[in-house]
PDB file of N, CA and C in Angstrom:
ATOM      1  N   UNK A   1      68.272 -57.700  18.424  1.00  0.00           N
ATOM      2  CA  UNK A   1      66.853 -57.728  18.645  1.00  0.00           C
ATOM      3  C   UNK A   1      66.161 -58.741  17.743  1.00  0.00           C
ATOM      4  N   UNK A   2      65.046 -58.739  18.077  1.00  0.00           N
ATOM      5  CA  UNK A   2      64.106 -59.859  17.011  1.00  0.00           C
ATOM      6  C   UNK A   2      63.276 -59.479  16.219  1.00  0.00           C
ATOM      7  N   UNK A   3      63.428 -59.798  14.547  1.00  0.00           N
ATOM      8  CA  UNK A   3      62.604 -59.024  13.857  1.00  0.00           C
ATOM      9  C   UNK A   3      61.604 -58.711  13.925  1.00  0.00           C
ATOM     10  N   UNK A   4      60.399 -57.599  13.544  1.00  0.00           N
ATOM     11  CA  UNK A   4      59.290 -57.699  14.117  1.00  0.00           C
ATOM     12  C   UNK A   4      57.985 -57.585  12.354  1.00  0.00           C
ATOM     13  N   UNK A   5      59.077 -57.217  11.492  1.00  0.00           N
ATOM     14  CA  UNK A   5      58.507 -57.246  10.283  1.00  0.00           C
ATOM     15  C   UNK A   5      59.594 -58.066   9.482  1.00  0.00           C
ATOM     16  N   UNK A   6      59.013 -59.031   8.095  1.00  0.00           N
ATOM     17  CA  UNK A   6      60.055 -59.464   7.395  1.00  0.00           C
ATOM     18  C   UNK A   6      61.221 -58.307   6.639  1.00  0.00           C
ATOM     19  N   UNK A   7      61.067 -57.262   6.733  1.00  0.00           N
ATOM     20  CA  UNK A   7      61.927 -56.284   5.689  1.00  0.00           C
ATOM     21  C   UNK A   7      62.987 -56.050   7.042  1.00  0.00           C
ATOM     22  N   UNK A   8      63.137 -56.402   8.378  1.00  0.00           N
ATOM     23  CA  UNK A   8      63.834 -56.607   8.886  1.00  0.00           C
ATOM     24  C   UNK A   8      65.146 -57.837   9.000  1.00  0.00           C
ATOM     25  N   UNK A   9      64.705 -58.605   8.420  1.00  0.00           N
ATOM     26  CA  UNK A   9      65.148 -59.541   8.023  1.00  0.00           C
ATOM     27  C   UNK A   9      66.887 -59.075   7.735  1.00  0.00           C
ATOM     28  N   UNK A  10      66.570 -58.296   6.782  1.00  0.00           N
ATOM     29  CA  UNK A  10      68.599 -58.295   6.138  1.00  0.00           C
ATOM     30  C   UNK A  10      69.513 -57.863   6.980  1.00  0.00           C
ATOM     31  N   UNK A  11      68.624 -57.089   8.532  1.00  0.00           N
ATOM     32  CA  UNK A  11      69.343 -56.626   9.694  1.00  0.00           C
ATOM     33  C   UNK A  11      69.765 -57.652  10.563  1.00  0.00           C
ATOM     34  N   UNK A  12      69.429 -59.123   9.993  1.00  0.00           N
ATOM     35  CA  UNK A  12      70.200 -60.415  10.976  1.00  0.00           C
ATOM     36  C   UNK A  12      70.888 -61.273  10.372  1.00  0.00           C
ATOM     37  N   UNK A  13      71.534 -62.164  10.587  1.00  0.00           N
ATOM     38  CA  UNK A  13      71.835 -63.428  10.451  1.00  0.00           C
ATOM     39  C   UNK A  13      71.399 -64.555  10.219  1.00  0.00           C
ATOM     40  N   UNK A  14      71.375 -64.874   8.878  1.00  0.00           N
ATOM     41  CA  UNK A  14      70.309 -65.922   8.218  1.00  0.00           C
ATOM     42  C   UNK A  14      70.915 -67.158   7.956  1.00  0.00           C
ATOM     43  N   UNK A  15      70.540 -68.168   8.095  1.00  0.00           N
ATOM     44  CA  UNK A  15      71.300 -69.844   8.268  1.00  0.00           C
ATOM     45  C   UNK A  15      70.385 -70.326   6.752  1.00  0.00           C
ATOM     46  N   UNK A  16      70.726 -70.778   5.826  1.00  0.00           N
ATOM     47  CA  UNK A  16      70.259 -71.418   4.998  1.00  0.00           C
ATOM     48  C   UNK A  16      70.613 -73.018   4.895  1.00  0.00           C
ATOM     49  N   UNK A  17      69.624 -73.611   4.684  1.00  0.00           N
ATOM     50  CA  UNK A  17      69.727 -75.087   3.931  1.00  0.00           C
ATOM     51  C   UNK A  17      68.950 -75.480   3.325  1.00  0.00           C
ATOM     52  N   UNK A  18      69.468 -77.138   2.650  1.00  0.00           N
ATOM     53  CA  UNK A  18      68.796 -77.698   1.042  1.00  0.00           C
ATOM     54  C   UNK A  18      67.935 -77.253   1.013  1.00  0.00           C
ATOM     55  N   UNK A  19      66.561 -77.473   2.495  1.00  0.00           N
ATOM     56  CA  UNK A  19      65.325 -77.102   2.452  1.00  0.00           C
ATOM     57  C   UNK A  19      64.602 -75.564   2.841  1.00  0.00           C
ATOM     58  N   UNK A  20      65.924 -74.895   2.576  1.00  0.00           N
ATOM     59  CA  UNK A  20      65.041 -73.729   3.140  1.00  0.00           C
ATOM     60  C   UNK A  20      64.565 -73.428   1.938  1.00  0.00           C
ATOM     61  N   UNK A  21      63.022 -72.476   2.522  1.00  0.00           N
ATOM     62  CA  UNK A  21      62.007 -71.864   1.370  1.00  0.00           C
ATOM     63  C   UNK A  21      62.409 -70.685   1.908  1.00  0.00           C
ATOM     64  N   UNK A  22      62.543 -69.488   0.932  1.00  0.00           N
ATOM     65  CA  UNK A  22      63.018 -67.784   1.646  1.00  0.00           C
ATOM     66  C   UNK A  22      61.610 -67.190   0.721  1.00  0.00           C
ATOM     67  N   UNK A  23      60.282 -67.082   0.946  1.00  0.00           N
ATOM     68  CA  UNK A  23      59.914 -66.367   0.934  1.00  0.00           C
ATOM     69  C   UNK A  23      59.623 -65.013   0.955  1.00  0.00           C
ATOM     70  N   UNK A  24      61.130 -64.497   1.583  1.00  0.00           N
ATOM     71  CA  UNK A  24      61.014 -62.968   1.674  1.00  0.00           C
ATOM     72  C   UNK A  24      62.282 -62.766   0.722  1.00  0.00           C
ATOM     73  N   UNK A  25      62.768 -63.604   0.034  1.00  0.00           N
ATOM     74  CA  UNK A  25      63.852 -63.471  -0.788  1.00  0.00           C
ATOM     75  C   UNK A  25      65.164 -62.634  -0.189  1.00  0.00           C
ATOM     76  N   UNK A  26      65.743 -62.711   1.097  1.00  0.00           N
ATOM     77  CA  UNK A  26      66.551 -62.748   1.898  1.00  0.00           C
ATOM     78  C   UNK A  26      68.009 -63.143   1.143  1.00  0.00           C
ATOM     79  N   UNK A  27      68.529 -62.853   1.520  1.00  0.00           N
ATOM     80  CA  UNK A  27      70.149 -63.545   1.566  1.00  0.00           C
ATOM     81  C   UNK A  27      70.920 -63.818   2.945  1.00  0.00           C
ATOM     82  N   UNK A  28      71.209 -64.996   2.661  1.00  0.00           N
ATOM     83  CA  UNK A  28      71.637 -66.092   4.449  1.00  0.00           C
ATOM     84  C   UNK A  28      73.362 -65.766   4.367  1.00  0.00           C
ATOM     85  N   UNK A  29      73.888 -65.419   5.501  1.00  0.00           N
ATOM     86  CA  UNK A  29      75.117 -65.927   5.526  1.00  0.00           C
ATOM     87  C   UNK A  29      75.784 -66.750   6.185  1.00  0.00           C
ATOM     88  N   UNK A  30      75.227 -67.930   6.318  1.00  0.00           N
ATOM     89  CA  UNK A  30      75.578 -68.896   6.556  1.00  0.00           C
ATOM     90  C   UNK A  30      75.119 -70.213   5.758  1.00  0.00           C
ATOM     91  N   UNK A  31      75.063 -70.696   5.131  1.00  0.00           N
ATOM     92  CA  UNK A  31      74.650 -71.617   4.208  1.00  0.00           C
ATOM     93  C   UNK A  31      75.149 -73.630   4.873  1.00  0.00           C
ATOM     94  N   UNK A  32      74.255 -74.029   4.891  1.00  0.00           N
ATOM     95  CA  UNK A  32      74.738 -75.308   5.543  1.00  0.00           C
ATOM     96  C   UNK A  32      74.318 -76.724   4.497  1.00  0.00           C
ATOM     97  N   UNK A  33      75.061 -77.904   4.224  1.00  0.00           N
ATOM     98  CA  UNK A  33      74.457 -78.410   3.443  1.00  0.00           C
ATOM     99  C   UNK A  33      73.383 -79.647   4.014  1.00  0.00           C
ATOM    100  N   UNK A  34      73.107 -79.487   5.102  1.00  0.00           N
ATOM    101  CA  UNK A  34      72.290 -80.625   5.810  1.00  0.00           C
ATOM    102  C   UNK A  34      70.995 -79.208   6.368  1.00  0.00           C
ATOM    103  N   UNK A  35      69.664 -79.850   6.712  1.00  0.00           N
ATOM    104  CA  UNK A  35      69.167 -79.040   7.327  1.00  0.00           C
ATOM    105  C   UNK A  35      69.306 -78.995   9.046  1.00  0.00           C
ATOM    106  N   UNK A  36      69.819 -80.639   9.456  1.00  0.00           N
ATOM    107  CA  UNK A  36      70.497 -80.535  10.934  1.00  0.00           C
ATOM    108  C   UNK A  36      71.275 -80.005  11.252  1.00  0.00           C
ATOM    109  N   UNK A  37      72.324 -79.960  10.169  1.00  0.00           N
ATOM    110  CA  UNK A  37      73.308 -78.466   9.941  1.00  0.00           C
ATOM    111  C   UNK A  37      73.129 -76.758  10.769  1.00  0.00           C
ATOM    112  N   UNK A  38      71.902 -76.518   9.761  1.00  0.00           N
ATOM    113  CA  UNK A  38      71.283 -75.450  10.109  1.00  0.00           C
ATOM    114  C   UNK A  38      70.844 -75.142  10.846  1.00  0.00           C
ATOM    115  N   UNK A  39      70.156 -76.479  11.465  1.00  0.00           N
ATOM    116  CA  UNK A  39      69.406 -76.562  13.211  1.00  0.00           C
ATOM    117  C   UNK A  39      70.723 -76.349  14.138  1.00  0.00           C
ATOM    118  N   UNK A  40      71.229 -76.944  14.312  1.00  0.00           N
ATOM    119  CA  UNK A  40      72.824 -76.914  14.885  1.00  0.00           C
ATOM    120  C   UNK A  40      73.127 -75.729  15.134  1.00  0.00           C
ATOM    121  N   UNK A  41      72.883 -75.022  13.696  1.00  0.00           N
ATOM    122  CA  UNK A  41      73.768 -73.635  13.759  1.00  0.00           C
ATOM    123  C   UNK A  41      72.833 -72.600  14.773  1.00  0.00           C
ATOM    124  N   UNK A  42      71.462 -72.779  14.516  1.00  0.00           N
ATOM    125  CA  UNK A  42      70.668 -71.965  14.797  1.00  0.00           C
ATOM    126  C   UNK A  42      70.899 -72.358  16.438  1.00  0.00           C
ATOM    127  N   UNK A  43      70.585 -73.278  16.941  1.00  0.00           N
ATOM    128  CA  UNK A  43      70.771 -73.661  18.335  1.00  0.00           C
ATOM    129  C   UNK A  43      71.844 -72.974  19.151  1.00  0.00           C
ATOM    130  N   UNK A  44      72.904 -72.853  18.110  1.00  0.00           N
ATOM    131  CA  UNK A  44      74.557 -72.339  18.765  1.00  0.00           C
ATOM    132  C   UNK A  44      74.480 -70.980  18.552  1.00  0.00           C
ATOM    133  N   UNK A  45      73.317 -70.178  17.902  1.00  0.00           N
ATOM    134  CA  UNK A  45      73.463 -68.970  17.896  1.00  0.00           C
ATOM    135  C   UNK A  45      73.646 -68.493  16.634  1.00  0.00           C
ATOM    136  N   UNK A  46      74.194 -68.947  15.965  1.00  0.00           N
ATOM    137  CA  UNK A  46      74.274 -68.506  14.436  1.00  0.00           C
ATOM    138  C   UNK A  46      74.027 -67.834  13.633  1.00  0.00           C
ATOM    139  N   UNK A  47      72.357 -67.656  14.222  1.00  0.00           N
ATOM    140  CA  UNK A  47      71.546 -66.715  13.140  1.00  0.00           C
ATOM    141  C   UNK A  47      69.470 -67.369  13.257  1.00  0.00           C
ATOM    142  N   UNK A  48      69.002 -66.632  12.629  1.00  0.00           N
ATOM    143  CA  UNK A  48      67.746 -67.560  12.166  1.00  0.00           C
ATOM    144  C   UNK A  48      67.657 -68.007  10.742  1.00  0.00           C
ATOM    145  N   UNK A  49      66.557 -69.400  11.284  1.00  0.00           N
ATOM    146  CA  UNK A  49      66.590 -70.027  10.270  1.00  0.00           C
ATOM    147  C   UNK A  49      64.716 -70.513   9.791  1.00  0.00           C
ATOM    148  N   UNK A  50      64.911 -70.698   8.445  1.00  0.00           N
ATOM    149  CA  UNK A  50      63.463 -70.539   8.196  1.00  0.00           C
ATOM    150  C   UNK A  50      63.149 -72.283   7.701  1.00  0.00           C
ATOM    151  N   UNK A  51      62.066 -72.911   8.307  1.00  0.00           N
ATOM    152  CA  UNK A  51      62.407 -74.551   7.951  1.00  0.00           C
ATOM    153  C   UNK A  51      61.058 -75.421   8.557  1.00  0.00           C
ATOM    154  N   UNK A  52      60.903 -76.249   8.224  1.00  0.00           N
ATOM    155  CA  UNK A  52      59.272 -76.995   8.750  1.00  0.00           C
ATOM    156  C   UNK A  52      59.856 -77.096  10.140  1.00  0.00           C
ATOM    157  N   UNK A  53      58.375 -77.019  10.672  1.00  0.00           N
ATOM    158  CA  UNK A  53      58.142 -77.260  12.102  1.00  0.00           C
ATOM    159  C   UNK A  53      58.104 -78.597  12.835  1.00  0.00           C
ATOM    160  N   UNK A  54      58.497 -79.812  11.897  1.00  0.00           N
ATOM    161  CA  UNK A  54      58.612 -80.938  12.535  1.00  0.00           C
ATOM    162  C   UNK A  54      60.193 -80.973  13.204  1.00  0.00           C
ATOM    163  N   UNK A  55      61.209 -80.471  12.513  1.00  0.00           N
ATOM    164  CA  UNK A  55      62.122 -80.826  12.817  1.00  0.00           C
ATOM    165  C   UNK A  55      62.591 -79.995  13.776  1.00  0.00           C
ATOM    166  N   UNK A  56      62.608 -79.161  14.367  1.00  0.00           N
ATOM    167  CA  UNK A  56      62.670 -78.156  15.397  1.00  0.00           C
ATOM    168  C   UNK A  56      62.105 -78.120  16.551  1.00  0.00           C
ATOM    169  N   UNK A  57      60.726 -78.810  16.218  1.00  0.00           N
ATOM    170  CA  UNK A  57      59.790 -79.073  17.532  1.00  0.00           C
ATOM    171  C   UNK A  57      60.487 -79.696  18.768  1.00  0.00           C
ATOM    172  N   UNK A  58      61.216 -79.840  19.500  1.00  0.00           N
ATOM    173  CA  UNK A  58      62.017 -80.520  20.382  1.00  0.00           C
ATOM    174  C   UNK A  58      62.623 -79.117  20.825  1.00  0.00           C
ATOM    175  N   UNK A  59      63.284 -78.568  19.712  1.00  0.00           N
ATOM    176  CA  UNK A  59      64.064 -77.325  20.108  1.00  0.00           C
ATOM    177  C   UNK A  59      62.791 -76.304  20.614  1.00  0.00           C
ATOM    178  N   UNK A  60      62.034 -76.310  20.020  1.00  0.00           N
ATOM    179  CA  UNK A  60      61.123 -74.954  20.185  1.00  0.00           C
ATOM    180  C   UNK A  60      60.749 -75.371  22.192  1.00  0.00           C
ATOM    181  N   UNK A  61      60.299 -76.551  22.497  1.00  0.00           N
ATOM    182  CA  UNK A  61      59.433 -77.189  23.122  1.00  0.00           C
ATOM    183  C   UNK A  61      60.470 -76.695  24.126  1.00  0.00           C
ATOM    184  N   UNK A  62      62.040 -76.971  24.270  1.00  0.00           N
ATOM    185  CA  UNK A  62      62.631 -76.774  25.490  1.00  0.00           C
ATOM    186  C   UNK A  62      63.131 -75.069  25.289  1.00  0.00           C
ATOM    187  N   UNK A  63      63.199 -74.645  24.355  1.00  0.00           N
ATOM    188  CA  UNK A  63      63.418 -73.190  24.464  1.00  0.00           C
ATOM    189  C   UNK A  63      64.378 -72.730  23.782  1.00  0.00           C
ATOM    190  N   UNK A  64      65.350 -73.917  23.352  1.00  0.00           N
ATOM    191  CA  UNK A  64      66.380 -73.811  22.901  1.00  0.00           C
ATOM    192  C   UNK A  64      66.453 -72.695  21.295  1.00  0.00           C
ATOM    193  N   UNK A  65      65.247 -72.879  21.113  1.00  0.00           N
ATOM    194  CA  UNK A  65      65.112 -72.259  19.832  1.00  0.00           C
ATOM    195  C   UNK A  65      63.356 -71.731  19.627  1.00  0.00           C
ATOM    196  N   UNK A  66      62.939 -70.440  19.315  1.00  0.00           N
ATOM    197  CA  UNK A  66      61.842 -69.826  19.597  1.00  0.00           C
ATOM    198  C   UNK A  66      61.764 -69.465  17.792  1.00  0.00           C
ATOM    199  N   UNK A  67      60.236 -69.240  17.767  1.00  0.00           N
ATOM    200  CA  UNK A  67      59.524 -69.169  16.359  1.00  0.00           C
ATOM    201  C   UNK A  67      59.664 -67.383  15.933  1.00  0.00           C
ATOM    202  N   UNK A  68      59.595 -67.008  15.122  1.00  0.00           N
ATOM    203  CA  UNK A  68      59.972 -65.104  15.009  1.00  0.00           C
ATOM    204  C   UNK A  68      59.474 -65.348  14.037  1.00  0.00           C
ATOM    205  N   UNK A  69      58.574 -63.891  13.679  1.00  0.00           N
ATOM    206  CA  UNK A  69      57.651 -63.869  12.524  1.00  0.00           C
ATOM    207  C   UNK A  69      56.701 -64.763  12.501  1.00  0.00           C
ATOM    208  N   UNK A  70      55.870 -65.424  13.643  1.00  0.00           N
ATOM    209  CA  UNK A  70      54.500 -66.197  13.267  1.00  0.00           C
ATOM    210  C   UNK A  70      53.136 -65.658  12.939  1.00  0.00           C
ATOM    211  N   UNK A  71      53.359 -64.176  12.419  1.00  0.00           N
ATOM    212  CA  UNK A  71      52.233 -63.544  11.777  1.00  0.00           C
ATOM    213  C   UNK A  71      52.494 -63.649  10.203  1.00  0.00           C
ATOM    214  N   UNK A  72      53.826 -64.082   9.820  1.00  0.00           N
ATOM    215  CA  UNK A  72      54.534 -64.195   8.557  1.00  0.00           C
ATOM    216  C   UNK A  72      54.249 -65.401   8.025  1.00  0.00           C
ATOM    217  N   UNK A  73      53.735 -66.255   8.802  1.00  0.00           N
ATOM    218  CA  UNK A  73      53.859 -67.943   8.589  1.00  0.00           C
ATOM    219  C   UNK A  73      52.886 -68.411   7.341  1.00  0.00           C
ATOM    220  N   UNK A  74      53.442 -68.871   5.967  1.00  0.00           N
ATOM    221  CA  UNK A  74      52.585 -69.289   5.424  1.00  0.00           C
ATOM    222  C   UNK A  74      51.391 -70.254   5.440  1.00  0.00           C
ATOM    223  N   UNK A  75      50.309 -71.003   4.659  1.00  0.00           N
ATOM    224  CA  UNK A  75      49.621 -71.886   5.005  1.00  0.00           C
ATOM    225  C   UNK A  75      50.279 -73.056   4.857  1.00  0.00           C
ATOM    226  N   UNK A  76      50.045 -74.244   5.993  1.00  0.00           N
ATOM    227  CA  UNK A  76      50.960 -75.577   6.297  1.00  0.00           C
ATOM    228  C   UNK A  76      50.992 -76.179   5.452  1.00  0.00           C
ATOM    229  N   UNK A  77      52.068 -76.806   4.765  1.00  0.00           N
ATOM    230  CA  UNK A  77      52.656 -77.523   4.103  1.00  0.00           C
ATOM    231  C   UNK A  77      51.950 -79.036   4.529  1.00  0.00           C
ATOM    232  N   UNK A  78      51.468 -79.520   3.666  1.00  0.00           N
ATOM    233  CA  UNK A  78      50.468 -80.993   3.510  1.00  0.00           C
ATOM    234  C   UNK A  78      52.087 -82.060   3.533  1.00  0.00           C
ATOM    235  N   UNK A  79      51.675 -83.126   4.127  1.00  0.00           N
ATOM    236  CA  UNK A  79      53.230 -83.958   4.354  1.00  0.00           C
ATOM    237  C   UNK A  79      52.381 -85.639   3.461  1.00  0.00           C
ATOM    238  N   UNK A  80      53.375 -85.994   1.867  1.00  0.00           N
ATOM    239  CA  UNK A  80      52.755 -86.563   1.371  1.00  0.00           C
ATOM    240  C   UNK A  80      53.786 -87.983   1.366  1.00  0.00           C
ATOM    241  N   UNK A  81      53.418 -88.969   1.018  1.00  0.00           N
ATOM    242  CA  UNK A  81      54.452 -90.666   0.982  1.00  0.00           C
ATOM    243  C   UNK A  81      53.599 -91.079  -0.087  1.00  0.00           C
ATOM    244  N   UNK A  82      54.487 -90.878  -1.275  1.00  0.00           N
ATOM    245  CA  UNK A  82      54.350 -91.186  -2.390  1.00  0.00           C
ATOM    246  C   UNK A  82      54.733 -92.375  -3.229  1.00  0.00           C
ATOM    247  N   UNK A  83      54.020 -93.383  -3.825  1.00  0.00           N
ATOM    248  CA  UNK A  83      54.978 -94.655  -4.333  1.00  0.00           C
ATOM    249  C   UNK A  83      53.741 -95.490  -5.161  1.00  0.00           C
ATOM    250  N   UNK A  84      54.362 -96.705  -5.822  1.00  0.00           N
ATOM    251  CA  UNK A  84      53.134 -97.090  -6.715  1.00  0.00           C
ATOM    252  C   UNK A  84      52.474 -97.916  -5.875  1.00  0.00           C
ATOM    253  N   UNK A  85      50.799 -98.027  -5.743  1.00  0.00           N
ATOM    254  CA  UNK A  85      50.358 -98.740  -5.254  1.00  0.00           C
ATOM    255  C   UNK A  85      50.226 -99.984  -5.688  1.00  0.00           C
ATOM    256  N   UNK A  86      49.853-100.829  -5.061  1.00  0.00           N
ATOM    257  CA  UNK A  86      49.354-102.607  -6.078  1.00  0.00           C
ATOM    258  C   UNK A  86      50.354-103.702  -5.480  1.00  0.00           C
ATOM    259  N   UNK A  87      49.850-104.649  -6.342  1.00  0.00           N
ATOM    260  CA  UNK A  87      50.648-105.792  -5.823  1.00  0.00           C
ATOM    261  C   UNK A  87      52.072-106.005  -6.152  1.00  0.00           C
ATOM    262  N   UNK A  88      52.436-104.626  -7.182  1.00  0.00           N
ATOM    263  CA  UNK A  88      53.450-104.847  -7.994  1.00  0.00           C
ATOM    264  C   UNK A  88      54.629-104.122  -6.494  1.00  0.00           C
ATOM    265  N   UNK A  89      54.304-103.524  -5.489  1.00  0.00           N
ATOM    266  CA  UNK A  89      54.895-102.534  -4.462  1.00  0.00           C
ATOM    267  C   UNK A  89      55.625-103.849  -3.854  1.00  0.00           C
ATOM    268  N   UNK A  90      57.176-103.532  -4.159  1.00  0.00           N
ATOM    269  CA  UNK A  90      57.472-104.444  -2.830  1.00  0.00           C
ATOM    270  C   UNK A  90      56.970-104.399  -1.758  1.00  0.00           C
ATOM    271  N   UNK A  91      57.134-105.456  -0.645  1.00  0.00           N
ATOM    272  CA  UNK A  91      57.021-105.394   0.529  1.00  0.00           C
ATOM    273  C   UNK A  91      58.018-104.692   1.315  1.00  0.00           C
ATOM    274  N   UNK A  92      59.370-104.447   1.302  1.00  0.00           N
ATOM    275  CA  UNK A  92      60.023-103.308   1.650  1.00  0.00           C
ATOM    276  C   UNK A  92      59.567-102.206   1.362  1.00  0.00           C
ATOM    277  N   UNK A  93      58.792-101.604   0.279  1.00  0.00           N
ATOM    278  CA  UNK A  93      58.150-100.205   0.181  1.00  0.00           C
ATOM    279  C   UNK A  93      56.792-100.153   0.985  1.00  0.00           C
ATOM    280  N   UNK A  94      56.071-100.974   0.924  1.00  0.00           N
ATOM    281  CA  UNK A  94      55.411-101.079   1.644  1.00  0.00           C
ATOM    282  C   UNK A  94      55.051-100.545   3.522  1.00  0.00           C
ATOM    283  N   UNK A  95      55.981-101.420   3.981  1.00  0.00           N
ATOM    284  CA  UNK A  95      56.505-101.363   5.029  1.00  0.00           C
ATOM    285  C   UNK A  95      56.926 -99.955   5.724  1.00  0.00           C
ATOM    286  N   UNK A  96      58.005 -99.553   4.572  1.00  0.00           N
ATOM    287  CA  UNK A  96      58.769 -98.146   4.834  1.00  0.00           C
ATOM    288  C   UNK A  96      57.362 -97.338   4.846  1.00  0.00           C
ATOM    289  N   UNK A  97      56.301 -97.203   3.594  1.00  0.00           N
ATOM    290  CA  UNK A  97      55.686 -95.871   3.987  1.00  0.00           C
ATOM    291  C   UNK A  97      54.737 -96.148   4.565  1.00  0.00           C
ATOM    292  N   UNK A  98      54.013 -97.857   5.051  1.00  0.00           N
ATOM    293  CA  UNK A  98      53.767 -97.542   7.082  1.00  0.00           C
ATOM    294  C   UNK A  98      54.270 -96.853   8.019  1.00  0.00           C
ATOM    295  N   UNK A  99      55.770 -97.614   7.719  1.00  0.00           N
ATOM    296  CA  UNK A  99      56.051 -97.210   9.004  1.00  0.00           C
ATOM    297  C   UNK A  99      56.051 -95.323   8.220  1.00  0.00           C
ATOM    298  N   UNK A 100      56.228 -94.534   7.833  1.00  0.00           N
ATOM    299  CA  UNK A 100      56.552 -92.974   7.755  1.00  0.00           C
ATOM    300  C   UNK A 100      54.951 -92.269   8.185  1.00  0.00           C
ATOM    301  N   UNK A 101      54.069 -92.838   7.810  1.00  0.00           N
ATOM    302  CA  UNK A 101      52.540 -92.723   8.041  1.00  0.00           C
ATOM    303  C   UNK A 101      52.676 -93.022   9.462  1.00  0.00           C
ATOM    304  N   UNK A 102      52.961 -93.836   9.644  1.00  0.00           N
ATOM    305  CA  UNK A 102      52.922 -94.322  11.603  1.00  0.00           C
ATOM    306  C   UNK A 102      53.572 -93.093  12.264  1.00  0.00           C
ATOM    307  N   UNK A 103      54.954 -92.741  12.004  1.00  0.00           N
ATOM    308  CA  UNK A 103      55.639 -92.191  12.559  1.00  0.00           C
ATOM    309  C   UNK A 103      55.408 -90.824  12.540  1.00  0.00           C
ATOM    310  N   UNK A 104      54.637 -90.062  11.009  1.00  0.00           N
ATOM    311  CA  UNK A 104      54.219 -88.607  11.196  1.00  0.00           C
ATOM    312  C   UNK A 104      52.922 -88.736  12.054  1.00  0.00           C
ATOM    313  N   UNK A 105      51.796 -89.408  11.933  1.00  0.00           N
ATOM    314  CA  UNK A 105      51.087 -88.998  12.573  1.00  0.00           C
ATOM    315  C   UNK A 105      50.781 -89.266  14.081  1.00  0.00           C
ATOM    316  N   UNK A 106      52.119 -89.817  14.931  1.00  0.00           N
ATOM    317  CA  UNK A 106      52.303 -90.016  15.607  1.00  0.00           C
ATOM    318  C   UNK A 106      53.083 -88.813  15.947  1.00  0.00           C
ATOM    319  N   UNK A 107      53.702 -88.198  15.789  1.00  0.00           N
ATOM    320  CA  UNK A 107      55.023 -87.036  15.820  1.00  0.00           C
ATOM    321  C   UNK A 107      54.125 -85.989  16.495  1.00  0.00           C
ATOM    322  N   UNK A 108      54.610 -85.065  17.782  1.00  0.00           N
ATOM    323  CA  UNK A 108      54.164 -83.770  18.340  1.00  0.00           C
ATOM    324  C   UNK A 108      53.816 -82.805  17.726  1.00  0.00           C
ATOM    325  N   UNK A 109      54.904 -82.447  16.862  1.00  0.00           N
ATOM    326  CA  UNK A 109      54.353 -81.555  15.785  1.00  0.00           C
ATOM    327  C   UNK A 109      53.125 -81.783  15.038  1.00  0.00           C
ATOM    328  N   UNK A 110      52.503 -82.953  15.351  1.00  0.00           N
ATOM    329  CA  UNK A 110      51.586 -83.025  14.308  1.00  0.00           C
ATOM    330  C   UNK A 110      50.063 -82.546  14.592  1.00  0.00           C
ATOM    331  N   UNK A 111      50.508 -83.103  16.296  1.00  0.00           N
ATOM    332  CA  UNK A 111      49.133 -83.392  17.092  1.00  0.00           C
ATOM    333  C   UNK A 111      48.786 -81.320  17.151  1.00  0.00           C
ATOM    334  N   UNK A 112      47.418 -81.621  17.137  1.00  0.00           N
ATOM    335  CA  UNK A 112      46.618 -80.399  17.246  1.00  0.00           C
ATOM    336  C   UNK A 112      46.485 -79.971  18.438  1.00  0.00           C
ATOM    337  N   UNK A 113      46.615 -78.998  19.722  1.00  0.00           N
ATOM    338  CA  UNK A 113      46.507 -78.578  20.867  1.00  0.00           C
ATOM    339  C   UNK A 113      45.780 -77.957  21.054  1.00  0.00           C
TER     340      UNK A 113
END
């Protein structure tokens, strides 16, 4: 079944990676060291997994993978591209956190519905 409170939680199968945050202080048994890893696993059945909503959005969108606990959901995580500004910034750094600025706020997950 699908949890319907977090203290349900230890009654499933939990996928952890680098980036998971466990807020409910859980223990995963499955541990992966990539978070595509974890997506992977979760997709194949594995277990649930707790992880930002950019990278999943594809999965959620075709079905492959559904959200549990979105009354649990903390407040959104701010997405920051950090580096020195000035003339001293290469032009390869430069570039890169255009293009990452281009590319998040371009991204589905991002857009507001």
């Amino acid at each position: 079944g699908e949890p319907t409170h977090p203290d349900e939680l230890k009654q499933h199968r939990l996928i952890a990676s680098p980036a998971s945050y466990d807020p409910f202080r859980t223990r995963a048994r499955l541990a992966c060291s990539t978070v595509q890893g974890a997506i992977n696993a979760a997709v194949q059945g594995a277990g649930l997994l707790h992880c930002l909503s950019y990278p999943v959005h594809e999965h959620l969108l075709s079905g492959a993978l559904r959200r549990v606990l979105p009354d649990f959901d903390g407040p959104p995580l701010p997405v920051q591209v950090v580096y020195r500004e000035g003339r001293q910034a290469p032009m390869r750094v430069r570039s890169f956190v255009e293009h990452c600025v281009s590319a998040l706020r371009g991204h589905p997950a991002f857009q507001l519905a």
